[in-house]
Protein backbone atom coordinates (compact mmCIF):
# COMPACT_ATOMS: atom_id res chain seq x y z
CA UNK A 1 16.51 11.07 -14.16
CA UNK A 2 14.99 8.37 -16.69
CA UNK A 3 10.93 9.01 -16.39
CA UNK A 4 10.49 5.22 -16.64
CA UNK A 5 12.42 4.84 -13.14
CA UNK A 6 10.29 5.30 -10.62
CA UNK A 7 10.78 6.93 -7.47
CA UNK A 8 10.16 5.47 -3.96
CA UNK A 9 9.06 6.80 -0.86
CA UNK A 10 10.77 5.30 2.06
CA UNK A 11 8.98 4.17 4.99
CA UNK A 12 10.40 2.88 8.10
CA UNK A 13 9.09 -0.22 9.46
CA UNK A 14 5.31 -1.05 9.93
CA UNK A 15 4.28 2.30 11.37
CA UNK A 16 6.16 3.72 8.67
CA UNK A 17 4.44 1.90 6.35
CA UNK A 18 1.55 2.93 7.29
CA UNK A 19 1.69 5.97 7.62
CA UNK A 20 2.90 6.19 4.23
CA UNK A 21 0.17 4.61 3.12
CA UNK A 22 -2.40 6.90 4.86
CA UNK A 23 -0.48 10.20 2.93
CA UNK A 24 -0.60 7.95 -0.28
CA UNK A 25 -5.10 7.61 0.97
CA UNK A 26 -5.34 11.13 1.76
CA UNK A 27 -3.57 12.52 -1.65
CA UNK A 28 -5.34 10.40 -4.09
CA UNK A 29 -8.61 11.40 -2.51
CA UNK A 30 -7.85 15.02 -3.04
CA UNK A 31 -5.88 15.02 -6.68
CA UNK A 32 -7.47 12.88 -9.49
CA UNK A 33 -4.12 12.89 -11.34
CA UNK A 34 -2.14 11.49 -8.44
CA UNK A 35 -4.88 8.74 -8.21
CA UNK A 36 -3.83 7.66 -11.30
CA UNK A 37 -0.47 6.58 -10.78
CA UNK A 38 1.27 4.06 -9.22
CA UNK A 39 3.18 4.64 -6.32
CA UNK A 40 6.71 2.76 -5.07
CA UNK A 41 7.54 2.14 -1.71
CA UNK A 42 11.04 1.52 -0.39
CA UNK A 43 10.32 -0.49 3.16
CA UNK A 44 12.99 -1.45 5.06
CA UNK A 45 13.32 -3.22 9.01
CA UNK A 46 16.59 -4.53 9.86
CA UNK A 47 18.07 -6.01 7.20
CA UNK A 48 14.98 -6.20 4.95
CA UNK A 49 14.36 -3.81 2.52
CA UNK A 50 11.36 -4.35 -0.18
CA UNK A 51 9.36 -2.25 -2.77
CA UNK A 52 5.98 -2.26 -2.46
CA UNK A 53 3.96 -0.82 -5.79
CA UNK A 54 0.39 0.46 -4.94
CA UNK A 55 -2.34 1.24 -7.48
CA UNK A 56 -5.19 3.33 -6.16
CA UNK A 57 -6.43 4.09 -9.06
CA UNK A 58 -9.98 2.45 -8.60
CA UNK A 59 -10.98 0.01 -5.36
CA UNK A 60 -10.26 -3.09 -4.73
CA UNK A 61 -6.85 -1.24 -4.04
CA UNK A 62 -3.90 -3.69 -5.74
CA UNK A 63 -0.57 -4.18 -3.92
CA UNK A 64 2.85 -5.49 -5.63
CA UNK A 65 5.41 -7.05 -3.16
CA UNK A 66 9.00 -7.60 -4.16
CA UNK A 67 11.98 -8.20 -1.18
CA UNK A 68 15.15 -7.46 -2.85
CA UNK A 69 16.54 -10.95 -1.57
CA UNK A 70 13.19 -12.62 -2.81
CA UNK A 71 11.77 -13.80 1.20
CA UNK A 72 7.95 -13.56 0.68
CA UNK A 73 6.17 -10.41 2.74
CA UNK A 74 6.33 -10.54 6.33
CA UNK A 75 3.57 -11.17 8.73
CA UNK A 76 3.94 -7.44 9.57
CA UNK A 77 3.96 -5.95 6.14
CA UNK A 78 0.62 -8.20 5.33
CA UNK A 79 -0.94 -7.09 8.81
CA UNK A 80 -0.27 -3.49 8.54
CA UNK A 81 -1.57 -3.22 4.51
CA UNK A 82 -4.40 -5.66 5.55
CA UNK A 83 -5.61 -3.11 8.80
CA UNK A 84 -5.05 -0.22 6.52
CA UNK A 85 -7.57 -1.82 3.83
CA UNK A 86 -9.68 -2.91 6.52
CA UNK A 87 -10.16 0.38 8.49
CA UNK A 88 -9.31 2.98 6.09
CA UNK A 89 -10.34 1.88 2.62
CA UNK A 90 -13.82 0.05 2.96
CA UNK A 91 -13.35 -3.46 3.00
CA UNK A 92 -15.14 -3.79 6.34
CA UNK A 93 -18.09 -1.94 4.98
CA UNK A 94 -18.12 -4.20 1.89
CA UNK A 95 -17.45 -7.66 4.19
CA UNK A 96 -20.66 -6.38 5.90
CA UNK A 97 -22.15 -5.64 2.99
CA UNK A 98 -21.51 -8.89 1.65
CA UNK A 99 -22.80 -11.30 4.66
CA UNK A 100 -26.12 -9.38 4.66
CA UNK A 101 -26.11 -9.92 1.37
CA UNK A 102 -26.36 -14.04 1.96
C-alpha cells in the first residue's frame, strides 16, 4: 500500500459518524503520536458517500469535507460534527467563556 494513500474509517450514517468521531476523541487524548495525524473518514447514507479529513492535532479541531459527487455537507453531517464539538470538545466552555468575557 502507497504510505501517501490514506486510509479511511467507515462510518455509517450520523450515529456512525459520531461515534467514529468519539474513538477518533478518545485515542488522540491517550496517544500523542496519533494526535498528530490526520484522520480520513469514509461516510456514507444512501447514496452519499463523502470523506471527511479531521486534524486534532491542536483545538480549534479543523474538519475537511469532500462528497465524491461534489453536493456540499448535509444538514446532518454539519449537525452531528457541530454537537460533537459542542459537547465533547469545549466549544461550549469557550462560547461561555467568551460572552463573560464582553
Amino acid at each position: 500500500m502507497d504510505s501517501s494513500t490514506p486510509e479511511y474509517i467507515v462510518a455509517e450514517g450520523p450515529e456512525g459518524l459520531r461515534a467514529v468521531l468519539e474513538s477518533i476523541l478518545q485515542q488522540t487524548e491517550q496517544d500523542a503520536a496519533f494526535s498528530s495525524q490526520q484522520h480520513h473518514i469514509m461516510y456514507r447514507l444512501k447514496d452519499q458517500q463523502s470523506i471527511i479529513k479531521v486534524d486534532m492535532s491542536q483545538r480549534p479541531y479543523q474538519f475537511w469535507y469532500n462528497d465524491v459527487l461534489g453536493r456540499p455537507a448535509t444538514a446532518a453531517v454539519k449537525d452531528t460534527i457541530a454537537a460533537f464539538l459542542w459537547e465533547r470538545c469545549g466549544e461550549k466552555e469557550r462560547y461561555i467563556q467568551e460572552l463573560g468575557s464582553k
